[in-house]
C-alpha atoms as a PDB file:
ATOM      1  CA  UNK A   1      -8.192 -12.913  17.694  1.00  0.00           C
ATOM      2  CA  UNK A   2      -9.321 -13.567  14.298  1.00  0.00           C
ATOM      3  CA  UNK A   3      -7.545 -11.580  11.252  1.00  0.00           C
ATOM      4  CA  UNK A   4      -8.690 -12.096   8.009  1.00  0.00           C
ATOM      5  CA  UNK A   5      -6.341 -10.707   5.277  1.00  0.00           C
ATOM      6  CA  UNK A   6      -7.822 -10.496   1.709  1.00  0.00           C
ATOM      7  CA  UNK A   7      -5.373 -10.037  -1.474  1.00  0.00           C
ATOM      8  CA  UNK A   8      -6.910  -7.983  -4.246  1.00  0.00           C
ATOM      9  CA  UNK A   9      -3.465  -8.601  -6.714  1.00  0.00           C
ATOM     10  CA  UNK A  10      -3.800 -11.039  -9.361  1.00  0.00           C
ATOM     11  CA  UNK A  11      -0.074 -10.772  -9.552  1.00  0.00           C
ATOM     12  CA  UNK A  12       1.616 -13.850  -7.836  1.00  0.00           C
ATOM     13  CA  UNK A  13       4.593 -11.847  -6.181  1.00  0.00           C
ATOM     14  CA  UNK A  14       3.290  -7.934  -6.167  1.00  0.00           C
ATOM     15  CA  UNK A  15       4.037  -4.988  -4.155  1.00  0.00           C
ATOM     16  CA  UNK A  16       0.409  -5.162  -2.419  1.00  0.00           C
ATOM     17  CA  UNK A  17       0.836  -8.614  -1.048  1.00  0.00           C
ATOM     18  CA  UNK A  18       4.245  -7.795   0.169  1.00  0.00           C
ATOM     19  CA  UNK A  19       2.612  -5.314   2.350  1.00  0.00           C
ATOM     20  CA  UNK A  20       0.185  -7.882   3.246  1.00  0.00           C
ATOM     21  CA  UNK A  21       2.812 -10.159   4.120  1.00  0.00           C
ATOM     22  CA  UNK A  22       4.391  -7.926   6.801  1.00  0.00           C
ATOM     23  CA  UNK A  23       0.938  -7.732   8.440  1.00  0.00           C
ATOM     24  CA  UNK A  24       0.445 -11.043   8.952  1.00  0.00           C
ATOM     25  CA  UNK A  25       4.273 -11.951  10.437  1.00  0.00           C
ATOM     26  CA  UNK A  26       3.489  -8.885  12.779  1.00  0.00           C
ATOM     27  CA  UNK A  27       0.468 -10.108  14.119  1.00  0.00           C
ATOM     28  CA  UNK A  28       1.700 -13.394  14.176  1.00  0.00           C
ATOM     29  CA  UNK A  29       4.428 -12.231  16.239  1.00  0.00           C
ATOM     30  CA  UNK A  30       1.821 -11.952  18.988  1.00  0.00           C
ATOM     31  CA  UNK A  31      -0.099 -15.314  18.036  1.00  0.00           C
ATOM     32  CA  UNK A  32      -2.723 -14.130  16.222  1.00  0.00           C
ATOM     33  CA  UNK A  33      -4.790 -16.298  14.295  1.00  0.00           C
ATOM     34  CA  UNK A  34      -5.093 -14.616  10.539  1.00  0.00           C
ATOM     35  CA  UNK A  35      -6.144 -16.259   7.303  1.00  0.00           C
ATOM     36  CA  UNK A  36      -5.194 -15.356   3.938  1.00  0.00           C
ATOM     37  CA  UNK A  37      -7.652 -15.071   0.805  1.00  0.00           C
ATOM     38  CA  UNK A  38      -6.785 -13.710  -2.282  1.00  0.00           C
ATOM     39  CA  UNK A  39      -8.420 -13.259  -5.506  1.00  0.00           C
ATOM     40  CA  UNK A  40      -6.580 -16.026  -6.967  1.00  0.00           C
ATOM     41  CA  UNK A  41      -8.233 -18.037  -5.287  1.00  0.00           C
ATOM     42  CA  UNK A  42     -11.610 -17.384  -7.257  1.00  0.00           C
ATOM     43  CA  UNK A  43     -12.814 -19.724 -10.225  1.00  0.00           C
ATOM     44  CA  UNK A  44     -13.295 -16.441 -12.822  1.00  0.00           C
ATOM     45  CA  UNK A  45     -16.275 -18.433 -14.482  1.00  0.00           C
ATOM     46  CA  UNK A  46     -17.398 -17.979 -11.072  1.00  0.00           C
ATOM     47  CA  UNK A  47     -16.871 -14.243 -11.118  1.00  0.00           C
ATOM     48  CA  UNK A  48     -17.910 -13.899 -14.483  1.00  0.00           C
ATOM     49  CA  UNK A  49     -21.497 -15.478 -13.591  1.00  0.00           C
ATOM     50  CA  UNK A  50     -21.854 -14.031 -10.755  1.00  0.00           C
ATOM     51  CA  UNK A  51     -22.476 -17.398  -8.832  1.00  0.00           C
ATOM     52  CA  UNK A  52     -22.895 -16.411  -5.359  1.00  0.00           C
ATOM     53  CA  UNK A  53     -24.350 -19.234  -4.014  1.00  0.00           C
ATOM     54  CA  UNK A  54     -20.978 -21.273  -5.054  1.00  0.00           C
ATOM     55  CA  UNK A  55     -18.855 -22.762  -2.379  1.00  0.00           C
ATOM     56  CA  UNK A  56     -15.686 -20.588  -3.022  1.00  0.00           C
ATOM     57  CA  UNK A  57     -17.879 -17.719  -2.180  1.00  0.00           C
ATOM     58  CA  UNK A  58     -19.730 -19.192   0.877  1.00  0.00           C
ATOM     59  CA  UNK A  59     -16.187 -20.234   2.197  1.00  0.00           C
ATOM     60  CA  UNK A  60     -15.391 -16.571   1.541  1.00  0.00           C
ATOM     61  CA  UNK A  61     -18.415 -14.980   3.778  1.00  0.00           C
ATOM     62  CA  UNK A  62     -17.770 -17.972   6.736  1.00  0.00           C
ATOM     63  CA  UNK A  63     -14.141 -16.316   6.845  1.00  0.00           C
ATOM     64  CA  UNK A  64     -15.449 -12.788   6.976  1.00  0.00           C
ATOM     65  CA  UNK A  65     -17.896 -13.805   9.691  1.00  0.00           C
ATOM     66  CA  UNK A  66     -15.437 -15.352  11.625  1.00  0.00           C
ATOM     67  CA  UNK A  67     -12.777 -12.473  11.498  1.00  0.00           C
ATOM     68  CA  UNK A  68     -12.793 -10.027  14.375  1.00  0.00           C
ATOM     69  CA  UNK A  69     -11.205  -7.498  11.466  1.00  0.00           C
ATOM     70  CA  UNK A  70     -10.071  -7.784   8.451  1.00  0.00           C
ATOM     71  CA  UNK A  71      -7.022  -5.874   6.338  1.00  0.00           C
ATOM     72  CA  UNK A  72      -7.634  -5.771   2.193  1.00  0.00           C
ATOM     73  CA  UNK A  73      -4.921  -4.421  -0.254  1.00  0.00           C
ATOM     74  CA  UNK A  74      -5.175  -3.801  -3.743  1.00  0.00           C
ATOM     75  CA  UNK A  75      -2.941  -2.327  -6.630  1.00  0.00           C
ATOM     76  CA  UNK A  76      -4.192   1.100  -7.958  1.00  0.00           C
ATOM     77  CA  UNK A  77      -5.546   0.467 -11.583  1.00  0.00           C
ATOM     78  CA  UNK A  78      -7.062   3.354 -13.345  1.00  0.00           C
ATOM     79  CA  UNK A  79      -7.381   5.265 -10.407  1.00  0.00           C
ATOM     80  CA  UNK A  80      -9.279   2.811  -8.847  1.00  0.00           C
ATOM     81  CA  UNK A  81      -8.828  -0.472  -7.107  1.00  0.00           C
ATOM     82  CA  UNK A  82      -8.276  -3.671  -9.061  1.00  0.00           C
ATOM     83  CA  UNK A  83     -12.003  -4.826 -10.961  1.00  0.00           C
ATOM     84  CA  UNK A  84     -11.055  -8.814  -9.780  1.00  0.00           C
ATOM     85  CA  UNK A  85     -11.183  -7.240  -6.524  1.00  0.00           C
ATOM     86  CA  UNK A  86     -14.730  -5.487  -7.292  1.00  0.00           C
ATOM     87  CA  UNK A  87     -16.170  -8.388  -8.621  1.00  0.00           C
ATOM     88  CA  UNK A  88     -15.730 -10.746  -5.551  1.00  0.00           C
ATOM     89  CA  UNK A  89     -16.657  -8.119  -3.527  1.00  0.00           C
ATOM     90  CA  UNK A  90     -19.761  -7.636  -5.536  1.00  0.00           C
ATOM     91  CA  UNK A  91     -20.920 -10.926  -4.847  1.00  0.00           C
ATOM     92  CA  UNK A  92     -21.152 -10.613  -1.041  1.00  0.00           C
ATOM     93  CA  UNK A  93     -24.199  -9.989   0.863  1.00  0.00           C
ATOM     94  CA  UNK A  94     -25.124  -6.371   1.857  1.00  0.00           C
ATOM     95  CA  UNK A  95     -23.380  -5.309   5.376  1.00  0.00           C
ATOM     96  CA  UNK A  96     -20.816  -7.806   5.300  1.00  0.00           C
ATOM     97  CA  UNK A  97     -17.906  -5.777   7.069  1.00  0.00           C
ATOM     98  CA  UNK A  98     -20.706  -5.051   9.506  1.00  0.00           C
ATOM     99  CA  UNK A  99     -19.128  -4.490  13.317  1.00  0.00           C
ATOM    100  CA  UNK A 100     -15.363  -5.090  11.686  1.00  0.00           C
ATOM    101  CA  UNK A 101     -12.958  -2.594  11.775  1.00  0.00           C
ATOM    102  CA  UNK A 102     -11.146  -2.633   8.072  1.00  0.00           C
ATOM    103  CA  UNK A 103      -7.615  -1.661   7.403  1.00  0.00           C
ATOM    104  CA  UNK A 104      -7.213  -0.790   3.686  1.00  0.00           C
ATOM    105  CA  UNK A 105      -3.646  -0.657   1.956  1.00  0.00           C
ATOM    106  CA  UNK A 106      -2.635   0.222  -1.755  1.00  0.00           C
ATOM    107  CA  UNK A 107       0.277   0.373  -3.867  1.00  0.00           C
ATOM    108  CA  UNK A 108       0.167   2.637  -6.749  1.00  0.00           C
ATOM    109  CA  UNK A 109       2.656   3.486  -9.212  1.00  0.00           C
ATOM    110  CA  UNK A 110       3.790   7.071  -8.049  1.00  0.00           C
ATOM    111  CA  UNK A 111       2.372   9.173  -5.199  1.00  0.00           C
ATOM    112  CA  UNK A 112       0.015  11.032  -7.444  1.00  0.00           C
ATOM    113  CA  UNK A 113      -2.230   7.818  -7.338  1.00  0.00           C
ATOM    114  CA  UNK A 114      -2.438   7.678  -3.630  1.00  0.00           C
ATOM    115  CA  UNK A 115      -6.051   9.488  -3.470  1.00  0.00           C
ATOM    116  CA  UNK A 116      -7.806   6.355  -4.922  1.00  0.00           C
ATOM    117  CA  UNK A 117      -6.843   5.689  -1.643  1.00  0.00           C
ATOM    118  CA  UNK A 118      -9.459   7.904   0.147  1.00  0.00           C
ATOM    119  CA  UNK A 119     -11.578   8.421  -2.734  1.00  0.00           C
ATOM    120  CA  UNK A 120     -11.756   4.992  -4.432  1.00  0.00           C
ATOM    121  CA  UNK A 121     -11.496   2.079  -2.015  1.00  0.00           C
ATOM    122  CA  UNK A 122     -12.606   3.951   1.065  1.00  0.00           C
ATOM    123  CA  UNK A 123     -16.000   4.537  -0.299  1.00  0.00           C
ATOM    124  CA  UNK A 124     -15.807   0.893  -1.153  1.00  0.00           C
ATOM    125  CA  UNK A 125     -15.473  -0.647   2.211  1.00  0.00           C
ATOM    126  CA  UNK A 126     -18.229   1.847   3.550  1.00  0.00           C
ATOM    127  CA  UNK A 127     -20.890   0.191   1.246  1.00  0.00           C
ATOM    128  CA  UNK A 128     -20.624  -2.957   2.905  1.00  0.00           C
ATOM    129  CA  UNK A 129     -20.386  -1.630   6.008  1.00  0.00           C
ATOM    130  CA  UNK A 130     -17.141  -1.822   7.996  1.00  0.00           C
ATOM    131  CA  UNK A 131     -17.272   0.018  11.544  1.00  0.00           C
ATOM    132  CA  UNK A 132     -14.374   1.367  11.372  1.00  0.00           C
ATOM    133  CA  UNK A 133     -12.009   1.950   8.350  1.00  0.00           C
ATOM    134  CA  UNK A 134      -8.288   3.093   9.360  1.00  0.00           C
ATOM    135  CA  UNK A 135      -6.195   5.566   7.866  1.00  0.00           C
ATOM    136  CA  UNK A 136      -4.525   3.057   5.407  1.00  0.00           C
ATOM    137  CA  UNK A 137      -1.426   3.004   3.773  1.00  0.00           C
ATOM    138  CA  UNK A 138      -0.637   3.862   0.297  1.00  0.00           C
ATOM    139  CA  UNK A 139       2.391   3.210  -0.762  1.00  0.00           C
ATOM    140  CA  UNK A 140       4.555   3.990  -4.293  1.00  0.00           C
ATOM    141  CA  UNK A 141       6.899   1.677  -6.195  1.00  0.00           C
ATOM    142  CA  UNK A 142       9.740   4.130  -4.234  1.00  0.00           C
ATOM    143  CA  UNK A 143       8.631   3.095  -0.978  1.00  0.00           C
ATOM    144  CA  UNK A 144       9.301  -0.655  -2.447  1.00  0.00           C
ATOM    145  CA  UNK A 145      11.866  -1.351  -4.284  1.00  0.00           C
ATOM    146  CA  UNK A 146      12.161  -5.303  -5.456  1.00  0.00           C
ATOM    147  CA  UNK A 147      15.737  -6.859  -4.805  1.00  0.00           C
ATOM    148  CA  UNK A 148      17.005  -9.426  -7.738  1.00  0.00           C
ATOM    149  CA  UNK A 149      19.152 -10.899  -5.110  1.00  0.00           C
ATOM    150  CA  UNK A 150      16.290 -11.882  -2.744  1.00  0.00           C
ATOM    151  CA  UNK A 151      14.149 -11.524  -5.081  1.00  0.00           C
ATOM    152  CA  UNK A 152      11.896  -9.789  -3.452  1.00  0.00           C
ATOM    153  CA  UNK A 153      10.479  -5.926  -2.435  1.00  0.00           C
ATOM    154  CA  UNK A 154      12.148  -4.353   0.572  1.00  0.00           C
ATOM    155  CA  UNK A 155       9.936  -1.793   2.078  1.00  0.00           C
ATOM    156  CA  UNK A 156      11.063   1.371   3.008  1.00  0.00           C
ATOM    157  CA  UNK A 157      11.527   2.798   6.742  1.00  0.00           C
ATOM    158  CA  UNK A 158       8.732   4.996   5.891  1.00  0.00           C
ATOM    159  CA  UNK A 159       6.122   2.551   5.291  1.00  0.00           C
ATOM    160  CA  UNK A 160       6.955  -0.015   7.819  1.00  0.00           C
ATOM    161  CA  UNK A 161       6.499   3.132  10.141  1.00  0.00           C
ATOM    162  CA  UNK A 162       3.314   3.789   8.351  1.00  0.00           C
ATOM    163  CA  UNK A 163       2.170   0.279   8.978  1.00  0.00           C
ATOM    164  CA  UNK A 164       2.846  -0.263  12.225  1.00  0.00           C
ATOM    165  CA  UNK A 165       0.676   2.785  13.638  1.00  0.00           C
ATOM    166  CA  UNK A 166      -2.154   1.563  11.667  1.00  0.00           C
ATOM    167  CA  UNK A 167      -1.934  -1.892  12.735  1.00  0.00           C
ATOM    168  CA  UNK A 168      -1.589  -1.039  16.236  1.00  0.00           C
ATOM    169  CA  UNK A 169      -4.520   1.449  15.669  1.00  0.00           C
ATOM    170  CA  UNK A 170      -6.455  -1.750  13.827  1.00  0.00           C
ATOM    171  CA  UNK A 171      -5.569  -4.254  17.076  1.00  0.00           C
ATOM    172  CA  UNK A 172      -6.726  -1.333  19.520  1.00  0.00           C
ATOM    173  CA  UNK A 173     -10.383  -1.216  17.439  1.00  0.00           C
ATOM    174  CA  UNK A 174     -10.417  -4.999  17.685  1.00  0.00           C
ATOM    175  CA  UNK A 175      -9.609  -4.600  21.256  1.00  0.00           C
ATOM    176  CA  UNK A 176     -12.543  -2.334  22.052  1.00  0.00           C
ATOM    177  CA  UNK A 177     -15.294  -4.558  20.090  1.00  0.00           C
ATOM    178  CA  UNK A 178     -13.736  -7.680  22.335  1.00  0.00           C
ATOM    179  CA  UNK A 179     -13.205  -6.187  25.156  1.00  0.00           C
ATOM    180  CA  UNK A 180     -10.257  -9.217  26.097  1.00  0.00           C
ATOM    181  CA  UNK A 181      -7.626  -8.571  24.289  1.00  0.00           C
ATOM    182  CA  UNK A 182      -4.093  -7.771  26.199  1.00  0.00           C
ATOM    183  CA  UNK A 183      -2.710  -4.616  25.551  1.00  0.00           C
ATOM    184  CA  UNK A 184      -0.480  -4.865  23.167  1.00  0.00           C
ATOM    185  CA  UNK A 185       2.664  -2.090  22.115  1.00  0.00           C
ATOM    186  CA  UNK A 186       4.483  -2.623  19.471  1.00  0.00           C
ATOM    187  CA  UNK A 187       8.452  -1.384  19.725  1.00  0.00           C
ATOM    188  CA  UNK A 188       9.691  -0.080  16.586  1.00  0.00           C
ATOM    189  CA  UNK A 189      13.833  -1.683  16.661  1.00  0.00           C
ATOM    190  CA  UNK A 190      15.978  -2.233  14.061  1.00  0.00           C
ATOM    191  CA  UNK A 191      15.972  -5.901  15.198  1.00  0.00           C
ATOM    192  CA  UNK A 192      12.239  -6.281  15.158  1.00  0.00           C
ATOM    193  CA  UNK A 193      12.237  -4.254  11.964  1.00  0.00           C
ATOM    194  CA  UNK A 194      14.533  -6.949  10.173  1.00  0.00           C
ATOM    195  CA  UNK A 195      12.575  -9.566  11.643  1.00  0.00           C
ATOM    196  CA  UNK A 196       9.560  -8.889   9.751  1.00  0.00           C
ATOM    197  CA  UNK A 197      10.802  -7.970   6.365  1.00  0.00           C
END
């Protein structure tokens, strides 16, 4: 099984990637093979040209061939997703998330953001395509709140509840496109909880 996990925060430590991060321990937990992009990783003269023919983007569609799904977060920004995100997407072919099923997350400020969920990035991920686009998870800076003394977010009960139905709803998709996948349940336990934060 090949996960590809795309980053859509320009921030270095954000509250997006954190949620990223849980996804990949949890399928790693179960020896999944996932890659990480994010849109860090982009020249922006690249961006800002519009050079799709440049190796950082070629890399970029290989990956998304290869995946058998793929998850994508972004921060909320203007009611929207982030534009750095936009403008690598933008410079993929047409039909790209073609035959993947797509897990979307967000992060937004307060709850009152949460529809650019459904009404932003959802729309988003249909235009190129994706089979199958899960539920998602949105989630507000309450549901993560950053600790100075690990210096980093913890996520609430609530969301790590959120995110483990949709990832086991995003393996089961996988599962019916491959048709070889082991069943696979995921336990909710205060040990495997602590495990992945």
């Amino acid at each position: 099984m090949n996960i590809l996990i795309i980053s859509g925060s320009p921030m270095t430590q954000s509250r997006s990637s954190t949620l990223l991060d849980y996804a990949q321990r949890w399928f790693n937990k179960y020896s999944a093979v996932t890659q990480r992009v994010s849109v860090r990783d982009f020249d922006a003269n690249v961006l800002l040209n519009a050079e799709y023919k440049h190796s950082q983007i070629q890399d970029f569609i290989q990956k998304i061939k290869e995946a058998d799904g793929i998850i994508i977060a972004s921060p909320v920004y203007q009611s929207s997703y982030a534009g750095i995100l936009k403008a690598v997407l933008d410079l993929l072919p047409q039909r790209s998330f073609m035959s993947k099923p797509v897990l979307p997350i967000m992060t937004g400020g307060t709850d009152s953001h949460q529809l650019a969920l459904d009404y932003a990035f959802k729309p988003l991920l249909a235009a190129l395509k994706a089979e199958e686009i899960m539920s998602g998870v949105y989630a507000s800076d309450n549901d993560l709140k950053h600790s100075k003394q690990a210096n980093k977010y913890i996520i609430s009960d609530q969301i790590i509840e959120r995110l483990n139905n949709n990832l086991q709803i995003f393996y089961q998709s996988m599962n019916r496109n491959k048709k070889h996948y082991p069943n696979l349940v995921f336990h909710v336990n205060a040990q495997s909880i602590m495990e992945l934060r």
